[in-house]
C-alpha atoms as a PDB file:
ATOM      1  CA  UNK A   1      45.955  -2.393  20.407  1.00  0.00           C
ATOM      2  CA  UNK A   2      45.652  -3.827  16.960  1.00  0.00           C
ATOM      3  CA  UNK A   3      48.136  -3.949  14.332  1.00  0.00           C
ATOM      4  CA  UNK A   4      46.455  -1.529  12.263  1.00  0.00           C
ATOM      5  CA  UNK A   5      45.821   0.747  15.164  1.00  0.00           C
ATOM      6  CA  UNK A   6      49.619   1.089  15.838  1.00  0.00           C
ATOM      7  CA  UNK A   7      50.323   1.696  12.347  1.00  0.00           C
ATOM      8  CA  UNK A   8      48.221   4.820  12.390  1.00  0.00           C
ATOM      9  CA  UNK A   9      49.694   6.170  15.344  1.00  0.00           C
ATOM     10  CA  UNK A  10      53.380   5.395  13.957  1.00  0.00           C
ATOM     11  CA  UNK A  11      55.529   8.344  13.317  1.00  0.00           C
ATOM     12  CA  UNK A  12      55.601   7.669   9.602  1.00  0.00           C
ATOM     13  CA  UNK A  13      52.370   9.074   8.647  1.00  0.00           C
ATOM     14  CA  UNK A  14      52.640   9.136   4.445  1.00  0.00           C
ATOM     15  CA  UNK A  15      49.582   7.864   2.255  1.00  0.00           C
ATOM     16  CA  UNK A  16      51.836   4.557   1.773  1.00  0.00           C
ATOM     17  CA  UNK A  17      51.587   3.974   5.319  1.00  0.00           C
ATOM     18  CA  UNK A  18      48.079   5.235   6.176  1.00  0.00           C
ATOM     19  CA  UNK A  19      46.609   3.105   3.242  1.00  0.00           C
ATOM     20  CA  UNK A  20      48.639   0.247   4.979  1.00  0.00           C
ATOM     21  CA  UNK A  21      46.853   0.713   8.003  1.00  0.00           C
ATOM     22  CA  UNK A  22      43.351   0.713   6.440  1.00  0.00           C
ATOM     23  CA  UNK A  23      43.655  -2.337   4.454  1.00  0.00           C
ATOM     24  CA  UNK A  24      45.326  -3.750   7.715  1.00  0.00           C
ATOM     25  CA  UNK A  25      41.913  -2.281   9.439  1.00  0.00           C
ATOM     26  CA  UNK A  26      39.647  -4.068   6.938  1.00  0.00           C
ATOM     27  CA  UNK A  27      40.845  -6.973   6.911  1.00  0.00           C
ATOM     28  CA  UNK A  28      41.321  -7.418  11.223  1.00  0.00           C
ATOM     29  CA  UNK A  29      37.454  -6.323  10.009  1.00  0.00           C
ATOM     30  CA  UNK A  30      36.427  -8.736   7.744  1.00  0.00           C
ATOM     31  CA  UNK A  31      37.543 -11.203  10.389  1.00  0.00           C
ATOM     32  CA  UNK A  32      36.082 -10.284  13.507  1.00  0.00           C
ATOM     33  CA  UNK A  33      32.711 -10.084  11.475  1.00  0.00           C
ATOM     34  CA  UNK A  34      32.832 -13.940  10.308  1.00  0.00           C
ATOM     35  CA  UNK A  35      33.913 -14.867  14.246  1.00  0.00           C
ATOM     36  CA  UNK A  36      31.351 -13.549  15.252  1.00  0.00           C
ATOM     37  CA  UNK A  37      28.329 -14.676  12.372  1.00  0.00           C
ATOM     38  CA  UNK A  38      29.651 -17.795  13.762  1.00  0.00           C
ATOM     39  CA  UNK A  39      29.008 -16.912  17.818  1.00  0.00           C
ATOM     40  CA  UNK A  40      25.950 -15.914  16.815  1.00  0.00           C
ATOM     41  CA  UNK A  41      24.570 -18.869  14.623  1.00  0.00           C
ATOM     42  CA  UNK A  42      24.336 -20.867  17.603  1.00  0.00           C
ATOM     43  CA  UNK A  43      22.019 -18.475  19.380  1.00  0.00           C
ATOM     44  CA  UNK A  44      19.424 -18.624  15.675  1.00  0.00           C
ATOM     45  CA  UNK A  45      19.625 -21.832  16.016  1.00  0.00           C
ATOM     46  CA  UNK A  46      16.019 -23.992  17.234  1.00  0.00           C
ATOM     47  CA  UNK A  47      14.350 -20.868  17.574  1.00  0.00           C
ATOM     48  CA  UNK A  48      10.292 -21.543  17.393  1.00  0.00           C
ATOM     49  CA  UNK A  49       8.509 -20.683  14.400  1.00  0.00           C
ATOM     50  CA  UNK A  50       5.584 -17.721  14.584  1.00  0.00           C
ATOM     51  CA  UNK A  51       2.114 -18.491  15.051  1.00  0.00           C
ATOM     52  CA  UNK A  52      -0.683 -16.669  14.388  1.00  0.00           C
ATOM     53  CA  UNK A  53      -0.727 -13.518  16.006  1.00  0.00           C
ATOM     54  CA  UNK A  54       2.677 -13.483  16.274  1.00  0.00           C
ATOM     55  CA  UNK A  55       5.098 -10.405  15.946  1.00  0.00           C
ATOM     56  CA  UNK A  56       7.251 -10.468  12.995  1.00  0.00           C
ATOM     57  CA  UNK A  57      10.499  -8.390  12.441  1.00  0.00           C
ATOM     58  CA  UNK A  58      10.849  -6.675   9.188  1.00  0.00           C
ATOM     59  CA  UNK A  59      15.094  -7.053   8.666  1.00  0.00           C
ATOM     60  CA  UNK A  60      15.377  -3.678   6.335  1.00  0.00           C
ATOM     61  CA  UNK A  61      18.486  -4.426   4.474  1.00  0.00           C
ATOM     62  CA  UNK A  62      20.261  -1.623   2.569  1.00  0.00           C
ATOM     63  CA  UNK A  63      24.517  -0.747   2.051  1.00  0.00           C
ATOM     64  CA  UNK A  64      26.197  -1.533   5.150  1.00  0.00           C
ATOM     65  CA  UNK A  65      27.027  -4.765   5.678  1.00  0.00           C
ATOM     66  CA  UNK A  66      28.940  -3.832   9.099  1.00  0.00           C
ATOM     67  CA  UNK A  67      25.722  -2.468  10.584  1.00  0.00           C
ATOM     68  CA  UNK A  68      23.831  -5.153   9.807  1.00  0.00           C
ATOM     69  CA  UNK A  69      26.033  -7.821  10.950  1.00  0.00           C
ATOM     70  CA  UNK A  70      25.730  -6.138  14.459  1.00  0.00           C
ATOM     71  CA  UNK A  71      21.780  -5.116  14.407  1.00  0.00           C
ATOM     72  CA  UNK A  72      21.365  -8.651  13.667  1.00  0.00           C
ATOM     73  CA  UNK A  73      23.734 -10.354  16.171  1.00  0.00           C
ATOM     74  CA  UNK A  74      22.526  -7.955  18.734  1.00  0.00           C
ATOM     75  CA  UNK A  75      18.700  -8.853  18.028  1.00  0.00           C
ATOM     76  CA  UNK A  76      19.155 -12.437  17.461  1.00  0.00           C
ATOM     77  CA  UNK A  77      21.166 -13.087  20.780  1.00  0.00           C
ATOM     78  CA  UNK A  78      18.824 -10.992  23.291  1.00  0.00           C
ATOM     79  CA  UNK A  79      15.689 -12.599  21.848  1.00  0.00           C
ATOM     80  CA  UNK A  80      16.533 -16.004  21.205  1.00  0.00           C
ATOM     81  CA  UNK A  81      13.322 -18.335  21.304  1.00  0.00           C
ATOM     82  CA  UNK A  82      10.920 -15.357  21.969  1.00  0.00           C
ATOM     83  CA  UNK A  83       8.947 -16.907  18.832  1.00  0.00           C
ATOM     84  CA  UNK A  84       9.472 -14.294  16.208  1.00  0.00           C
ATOM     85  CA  UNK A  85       8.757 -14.438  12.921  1.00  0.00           C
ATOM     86  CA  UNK A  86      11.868 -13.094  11.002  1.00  0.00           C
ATOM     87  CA  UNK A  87      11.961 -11.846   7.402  1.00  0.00           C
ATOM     88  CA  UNK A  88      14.168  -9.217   5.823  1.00  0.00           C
ATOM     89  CA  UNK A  89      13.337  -7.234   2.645  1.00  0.00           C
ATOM     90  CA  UNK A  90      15.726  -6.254  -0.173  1.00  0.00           C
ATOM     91  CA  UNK A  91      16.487  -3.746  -3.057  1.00  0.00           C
ATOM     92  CA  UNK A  92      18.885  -2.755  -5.845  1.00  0.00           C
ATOM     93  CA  UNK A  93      21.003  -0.603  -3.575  1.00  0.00           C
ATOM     94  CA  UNK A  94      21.308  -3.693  -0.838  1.00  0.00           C
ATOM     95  CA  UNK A  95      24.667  -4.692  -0.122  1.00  0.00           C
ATOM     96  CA  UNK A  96      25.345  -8.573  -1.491  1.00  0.00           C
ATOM     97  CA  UNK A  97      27.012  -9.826   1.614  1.00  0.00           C
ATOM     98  CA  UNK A  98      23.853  -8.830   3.854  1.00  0.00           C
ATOM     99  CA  UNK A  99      20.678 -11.570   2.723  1.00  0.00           C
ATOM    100  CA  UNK A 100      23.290 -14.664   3.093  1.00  0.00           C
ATOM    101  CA  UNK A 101      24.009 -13.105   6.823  1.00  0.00           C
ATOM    102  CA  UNK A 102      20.370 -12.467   7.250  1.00  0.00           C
ATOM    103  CA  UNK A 103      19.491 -16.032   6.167  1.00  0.00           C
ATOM    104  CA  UNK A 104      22.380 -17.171   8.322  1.00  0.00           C
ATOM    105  CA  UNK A 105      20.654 -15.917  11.505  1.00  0.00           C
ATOM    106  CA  UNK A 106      17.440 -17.009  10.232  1.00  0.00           C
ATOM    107  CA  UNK A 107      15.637 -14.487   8.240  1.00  0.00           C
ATOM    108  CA  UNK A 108      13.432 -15.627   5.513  1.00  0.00           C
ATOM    109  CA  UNK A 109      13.161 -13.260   2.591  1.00  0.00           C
ATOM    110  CA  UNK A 110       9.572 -11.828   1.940  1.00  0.00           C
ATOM    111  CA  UNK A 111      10.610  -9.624  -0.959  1.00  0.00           C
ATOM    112  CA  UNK A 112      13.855  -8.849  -3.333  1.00  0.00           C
ATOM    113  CA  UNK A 113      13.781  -6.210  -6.234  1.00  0.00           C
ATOM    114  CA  UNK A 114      16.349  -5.738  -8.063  1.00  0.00           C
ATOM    115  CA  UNK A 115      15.423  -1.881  -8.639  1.00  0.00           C
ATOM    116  CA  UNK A 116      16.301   0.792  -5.776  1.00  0.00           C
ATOM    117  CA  UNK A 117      13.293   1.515  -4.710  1.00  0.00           C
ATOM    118  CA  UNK A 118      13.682   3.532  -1.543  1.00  0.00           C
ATOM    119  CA  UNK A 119      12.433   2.856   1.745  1.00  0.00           C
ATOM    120  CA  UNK A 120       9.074   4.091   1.427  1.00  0.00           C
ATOM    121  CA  UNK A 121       7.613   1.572  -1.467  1.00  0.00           C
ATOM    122  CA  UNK A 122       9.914  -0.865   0.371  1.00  0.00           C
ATOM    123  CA  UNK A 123       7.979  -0.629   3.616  1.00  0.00           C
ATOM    124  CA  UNK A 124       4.643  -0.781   1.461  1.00  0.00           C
ATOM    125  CA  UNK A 125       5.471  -4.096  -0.449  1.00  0.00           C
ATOM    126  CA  UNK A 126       6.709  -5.925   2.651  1.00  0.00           C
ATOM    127  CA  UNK A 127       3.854  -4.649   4.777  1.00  0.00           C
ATOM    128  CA  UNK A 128       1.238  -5.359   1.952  1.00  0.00           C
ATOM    129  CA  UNK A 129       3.069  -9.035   1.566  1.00  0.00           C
ATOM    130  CA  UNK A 130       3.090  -9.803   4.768  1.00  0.00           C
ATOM    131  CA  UNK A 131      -0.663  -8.950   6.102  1.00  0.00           C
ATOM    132  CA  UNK A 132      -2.214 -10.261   3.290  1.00  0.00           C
ATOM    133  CA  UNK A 133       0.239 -13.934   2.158  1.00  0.00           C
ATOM    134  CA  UNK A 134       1.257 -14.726   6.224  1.00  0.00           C
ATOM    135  CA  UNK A 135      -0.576 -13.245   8.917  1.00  0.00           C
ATOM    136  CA  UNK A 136      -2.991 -10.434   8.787  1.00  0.00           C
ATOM    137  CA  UNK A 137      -3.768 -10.090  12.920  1.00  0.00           C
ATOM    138  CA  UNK A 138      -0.073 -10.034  13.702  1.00  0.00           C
ATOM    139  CA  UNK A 139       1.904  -7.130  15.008  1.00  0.00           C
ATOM    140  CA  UNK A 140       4.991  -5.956  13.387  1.00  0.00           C
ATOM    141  CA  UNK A 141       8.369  -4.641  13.969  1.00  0.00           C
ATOM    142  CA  UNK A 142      10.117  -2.377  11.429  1.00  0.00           C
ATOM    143  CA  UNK A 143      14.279  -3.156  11.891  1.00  0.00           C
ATOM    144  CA  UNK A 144      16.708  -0.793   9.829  1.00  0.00           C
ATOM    145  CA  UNK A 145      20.005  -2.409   9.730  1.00  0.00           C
ATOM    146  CA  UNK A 146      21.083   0.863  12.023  1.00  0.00           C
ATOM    147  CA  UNK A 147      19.174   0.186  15.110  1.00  0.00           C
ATOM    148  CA  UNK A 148      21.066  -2.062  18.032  1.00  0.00           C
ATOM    149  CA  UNK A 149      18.897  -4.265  20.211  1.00  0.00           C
ATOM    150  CA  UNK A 150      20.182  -3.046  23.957  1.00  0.00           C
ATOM    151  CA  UNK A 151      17.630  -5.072  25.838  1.00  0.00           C
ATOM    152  CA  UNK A 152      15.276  -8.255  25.299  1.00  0.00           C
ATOM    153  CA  UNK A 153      11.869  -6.705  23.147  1.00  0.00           C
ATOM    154  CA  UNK A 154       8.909  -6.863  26.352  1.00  0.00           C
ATOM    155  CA  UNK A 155       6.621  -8.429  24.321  1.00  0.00           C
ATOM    156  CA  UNK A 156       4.308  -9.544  27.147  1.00  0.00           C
ATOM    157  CA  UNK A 157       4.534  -5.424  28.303  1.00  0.00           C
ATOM    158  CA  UNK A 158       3.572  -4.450  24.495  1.00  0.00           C
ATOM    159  CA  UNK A 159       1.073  -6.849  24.018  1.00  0.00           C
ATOM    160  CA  UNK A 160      -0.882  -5.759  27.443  1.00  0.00           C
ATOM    161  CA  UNK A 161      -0.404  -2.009  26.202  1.00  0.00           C
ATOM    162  CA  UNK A 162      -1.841  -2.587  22.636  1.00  0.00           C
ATOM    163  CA  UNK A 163      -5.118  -4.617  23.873  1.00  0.00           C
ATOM    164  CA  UNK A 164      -7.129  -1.903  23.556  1.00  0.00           C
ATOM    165  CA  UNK A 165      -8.824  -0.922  19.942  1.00  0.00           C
ATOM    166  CA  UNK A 166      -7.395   3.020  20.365  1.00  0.00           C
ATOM    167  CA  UNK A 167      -3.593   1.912  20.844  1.00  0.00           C
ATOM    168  CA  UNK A 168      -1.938   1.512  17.764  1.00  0.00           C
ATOM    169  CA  UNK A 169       1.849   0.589  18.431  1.00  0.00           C
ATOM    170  CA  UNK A 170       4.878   0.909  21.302  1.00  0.00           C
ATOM    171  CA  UNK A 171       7.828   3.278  20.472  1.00  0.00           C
ATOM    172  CA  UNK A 172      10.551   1.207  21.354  1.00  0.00           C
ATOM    173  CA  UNK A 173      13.023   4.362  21.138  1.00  0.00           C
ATOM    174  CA  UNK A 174      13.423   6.098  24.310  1.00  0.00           C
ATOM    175  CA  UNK A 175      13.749  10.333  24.908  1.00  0.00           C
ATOM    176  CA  UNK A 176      17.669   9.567  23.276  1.00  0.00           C
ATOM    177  CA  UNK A 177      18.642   8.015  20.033  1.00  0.00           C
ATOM    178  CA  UNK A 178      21.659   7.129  20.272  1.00  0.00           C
ATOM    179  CA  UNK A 179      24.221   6.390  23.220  1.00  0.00           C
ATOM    180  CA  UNK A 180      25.267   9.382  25.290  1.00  0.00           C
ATOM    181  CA  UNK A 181      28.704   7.747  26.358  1.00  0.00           C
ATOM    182  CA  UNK A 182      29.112   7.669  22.479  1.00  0.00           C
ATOM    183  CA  UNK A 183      29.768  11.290  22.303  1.00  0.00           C
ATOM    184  CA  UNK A 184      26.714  11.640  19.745  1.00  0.00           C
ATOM    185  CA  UNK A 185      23.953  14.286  20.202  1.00  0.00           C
ATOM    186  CA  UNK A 186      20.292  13.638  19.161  1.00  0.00           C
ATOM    187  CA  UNK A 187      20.563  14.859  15.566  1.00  0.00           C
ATOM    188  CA  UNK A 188      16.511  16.210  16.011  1.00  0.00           C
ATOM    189  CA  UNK A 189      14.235  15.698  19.444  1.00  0.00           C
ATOM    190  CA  UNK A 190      11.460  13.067  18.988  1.00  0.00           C
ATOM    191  CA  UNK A 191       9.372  14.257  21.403  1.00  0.00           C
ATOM    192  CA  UNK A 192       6.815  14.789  23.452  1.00  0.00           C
ATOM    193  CA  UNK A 193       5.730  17.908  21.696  1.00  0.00           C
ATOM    194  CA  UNK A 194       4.860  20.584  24.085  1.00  0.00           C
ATOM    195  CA  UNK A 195       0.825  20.555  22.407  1.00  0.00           C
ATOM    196  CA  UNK A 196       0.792  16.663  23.524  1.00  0.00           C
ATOM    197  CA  UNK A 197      -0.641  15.479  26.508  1.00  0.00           C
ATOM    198  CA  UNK A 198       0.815  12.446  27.804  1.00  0.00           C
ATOM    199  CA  UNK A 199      -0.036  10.165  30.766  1.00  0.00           C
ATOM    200  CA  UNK A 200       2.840   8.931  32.446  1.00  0.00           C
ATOM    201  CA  UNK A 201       2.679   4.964  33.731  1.00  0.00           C
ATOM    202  CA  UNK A 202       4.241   2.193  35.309  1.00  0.00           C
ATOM    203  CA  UNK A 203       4.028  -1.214  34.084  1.00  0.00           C
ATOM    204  CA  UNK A 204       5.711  -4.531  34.278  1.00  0.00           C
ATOM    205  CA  UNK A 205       8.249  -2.383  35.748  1.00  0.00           C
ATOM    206  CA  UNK A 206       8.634  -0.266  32.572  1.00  0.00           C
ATOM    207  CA  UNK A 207       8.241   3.595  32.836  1.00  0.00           C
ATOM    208  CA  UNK A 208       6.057   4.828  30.107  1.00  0.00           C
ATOM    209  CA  UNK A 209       3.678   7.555  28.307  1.00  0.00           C
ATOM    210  CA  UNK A 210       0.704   6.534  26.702  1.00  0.00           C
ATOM    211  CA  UNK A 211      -0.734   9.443  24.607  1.00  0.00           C
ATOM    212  CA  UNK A 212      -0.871  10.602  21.036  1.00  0.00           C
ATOM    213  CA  UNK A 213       1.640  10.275  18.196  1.00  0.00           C
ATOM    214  CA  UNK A 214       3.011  10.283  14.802  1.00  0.00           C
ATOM    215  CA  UNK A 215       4.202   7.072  13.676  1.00  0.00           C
ATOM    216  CA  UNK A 216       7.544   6.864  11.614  1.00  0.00           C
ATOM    217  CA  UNK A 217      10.667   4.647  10.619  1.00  0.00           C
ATOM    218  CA  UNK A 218      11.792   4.536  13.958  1.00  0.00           C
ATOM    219  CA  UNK A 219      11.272   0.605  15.851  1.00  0.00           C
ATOM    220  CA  UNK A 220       7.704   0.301  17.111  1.00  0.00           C
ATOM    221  CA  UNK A 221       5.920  -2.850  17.925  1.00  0.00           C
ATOM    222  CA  UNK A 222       2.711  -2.128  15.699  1.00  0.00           C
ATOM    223  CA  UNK A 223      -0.312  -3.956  14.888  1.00  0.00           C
ATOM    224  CA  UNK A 224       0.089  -5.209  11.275  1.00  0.00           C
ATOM    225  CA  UNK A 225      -3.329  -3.892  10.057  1.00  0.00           C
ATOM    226  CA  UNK A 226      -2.902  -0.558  11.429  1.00  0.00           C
ATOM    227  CA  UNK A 227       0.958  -0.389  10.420  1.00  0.00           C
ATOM    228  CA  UNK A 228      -0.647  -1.665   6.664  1.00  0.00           C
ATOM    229  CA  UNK A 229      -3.135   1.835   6.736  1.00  0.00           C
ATOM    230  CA  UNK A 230      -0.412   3.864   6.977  1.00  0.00           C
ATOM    231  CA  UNK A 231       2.249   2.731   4.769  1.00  0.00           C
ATOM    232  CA  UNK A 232      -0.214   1.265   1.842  1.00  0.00           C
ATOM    233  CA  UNK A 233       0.527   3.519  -1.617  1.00  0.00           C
ATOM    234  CA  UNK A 234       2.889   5.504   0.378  1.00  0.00           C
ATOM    235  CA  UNK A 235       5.488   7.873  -1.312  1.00  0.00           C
ATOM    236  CA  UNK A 236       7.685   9.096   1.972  1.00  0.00           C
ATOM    237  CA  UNK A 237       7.733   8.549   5.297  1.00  0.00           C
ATOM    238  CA  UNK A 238       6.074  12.136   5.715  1.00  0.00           C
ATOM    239  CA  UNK A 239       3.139  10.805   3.906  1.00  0.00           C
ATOM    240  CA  UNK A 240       2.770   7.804   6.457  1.00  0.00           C
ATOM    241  CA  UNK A 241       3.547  10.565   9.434  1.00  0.00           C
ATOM    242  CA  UNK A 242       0.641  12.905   8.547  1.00  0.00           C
ATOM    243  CA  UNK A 243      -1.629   9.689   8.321  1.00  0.00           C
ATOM    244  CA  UNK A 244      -0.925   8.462  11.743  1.00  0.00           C
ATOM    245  CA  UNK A 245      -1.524  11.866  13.540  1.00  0.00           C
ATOM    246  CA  UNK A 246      -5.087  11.632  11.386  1.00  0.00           C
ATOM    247  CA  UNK A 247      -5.699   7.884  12.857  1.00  0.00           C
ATOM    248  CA  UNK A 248      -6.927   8.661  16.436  1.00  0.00           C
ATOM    249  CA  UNK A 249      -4.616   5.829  17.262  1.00  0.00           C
ATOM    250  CA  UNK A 250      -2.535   6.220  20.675  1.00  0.00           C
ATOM    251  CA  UNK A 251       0.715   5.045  21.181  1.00  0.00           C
ATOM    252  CA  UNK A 252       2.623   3.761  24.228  1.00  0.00           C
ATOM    253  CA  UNK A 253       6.077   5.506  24.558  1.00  0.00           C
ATOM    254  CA  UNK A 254       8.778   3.131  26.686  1.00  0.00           C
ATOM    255  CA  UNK A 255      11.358   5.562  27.832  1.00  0.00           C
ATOM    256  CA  UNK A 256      13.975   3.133  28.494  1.00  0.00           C
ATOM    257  CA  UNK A 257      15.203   2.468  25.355  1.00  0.00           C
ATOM    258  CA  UNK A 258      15.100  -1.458  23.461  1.00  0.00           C
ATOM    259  CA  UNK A 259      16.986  -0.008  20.446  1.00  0.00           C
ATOM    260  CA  UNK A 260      19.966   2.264  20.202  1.00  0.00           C
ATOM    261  CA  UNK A 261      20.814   4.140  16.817  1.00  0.00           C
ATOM    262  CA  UNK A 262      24.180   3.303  15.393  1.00  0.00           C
ATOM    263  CA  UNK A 263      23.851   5.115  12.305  1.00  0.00           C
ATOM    264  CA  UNK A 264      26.346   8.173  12.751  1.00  0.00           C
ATOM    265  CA  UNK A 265      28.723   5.786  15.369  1.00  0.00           C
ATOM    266  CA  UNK A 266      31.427   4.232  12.880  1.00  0.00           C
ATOM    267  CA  UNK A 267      32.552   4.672   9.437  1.00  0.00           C
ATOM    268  CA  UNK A 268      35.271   3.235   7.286  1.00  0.00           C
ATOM    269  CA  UNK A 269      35.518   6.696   5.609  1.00  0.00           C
ATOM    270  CA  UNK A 270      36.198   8.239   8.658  1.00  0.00           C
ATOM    271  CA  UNK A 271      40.106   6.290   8.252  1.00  0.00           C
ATOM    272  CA  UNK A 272      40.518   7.374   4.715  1.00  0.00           C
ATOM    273  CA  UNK A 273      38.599   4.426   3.247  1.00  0.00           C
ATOM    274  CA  UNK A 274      35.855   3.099   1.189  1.00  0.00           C
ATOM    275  CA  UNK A 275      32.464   1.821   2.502  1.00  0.00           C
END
């Protein structure tokens, strides 16, 4: 048990002693996070640079620097030489400490504004950026600094599934969100809807669905162009969602999950401090 965790469970339980604990807590913090940025350096190390055609992640970088220190250890060690192309997008609202880790692991920046411009025009500058300065036939992956890598991304599976002109991307999100052992419900279901028909299929040892779907912020391994048609002059994410289920694109749904959310999973507030 840590320092800090004793303190909290002390019998003296008076703000003097609780706001003792939580600067004890953020700084025992502070340091695991630089132990490990340095575990993990060696794994971005040598990794080979995209070619064309390649899939390139998207690092969405926003106010927790936490989060994104373990999205971005978790992805960079369970992919390492997979041949990525890795880029990561700011705004106004981005927490400092985040592009310095990003570049540490890596990730080149493809765009920085200093305004907040929400996730939305955010998606459509990178997106727009990326398929027309770097590589217009590549496929794409979308990474908000909330979403874990569990697994290595099947890129040879995804690639074989999105061969066809009518497939548009690969849900990478299984029928759960987030963790069950975590003691966190899915906060809304994300299907199948019950209107949907869905074939089920086995391949490289992955159980999926191939059927329709509506495309949103969740990760999906998407070919660039089509990801570019539905986020181009976008306001919201709804507007994106409504064009997808208009595209007569299909999607291939793994049900084991590559990412796990870790949005709702740990706060500093919830021990009385500041994120």
């Amino acid at each position: 048990m840590q320092t800090w965790q004793k303190n909290l469970l002390a019998s003296d339980h008076g703000p003097r002693a609780r706001a003792r604990a939580i600067r004890e807590r953020l700084a025992w913090q502070k340091g695991l996070e630089e132990k490990r940025l340095a575990a993990v350096r060696v794994y971005a190390r040598h990794q080979p640079g995209p070619h064309a055609g390649a899939c390139h992640v998207i690092f969405l970088a926003w106010k927790r620097c936490d989060y994104a220190l373990r999205t971005l250890e978790a992805f960079t060690k369970l992919n390492q030489g997979c041949g990525f192309g890795l880029w990561y997008g700011t705004d106004g609202g981005c927490d400092p400490r985040v592009p310095p880790l990003a570049e540490a692991l890596g990730f080149v920046p493809l765009l920085r504004s200093e305004d907040q411009r929400g996730i939305a025009k955010m998606v459509d500058g990178l997106v727009g950026r990326l398929a027309t300065q770097v590589d217009p036939s590549g496929l794409c992956l979308l990474l908000e600094e909330d979403w874990e890598c569990c697994r290595p991304v099947p890129m040879e599976t995804c690639r074989k599934l999105l061969a066809p002109a009518d497939m548009g991307w690969v849900r990478l999100v299984g029928r759960a969100r987030q963790r069950r052992e975590d003691g966190f419900a899915d906060p809304f279901p994300i299907g199948p809807w019950p209107n949907e028909r869905w074939e089920r299929r086995i391949l490289d040892g992955e159980p999926l669905l191939v059927g329709p779907s509506r495309w949103a912020h969740l990760p999906h391994i998407i070919k660039l162009q089509a990801l570019l048609r539905l986020t181009k002059g976008s306001r919201n994410e709804r507007t994106s969602i409504t064009r997808s289920a208009a595209s007569g694109l299909r999607c291939a749904w793994l049900l084991n999950n590559v990412f796990w959310h870790i949005g709702a999973v740990r706060s500093v507030r919830s021990l009385g401090g500041r994120e």
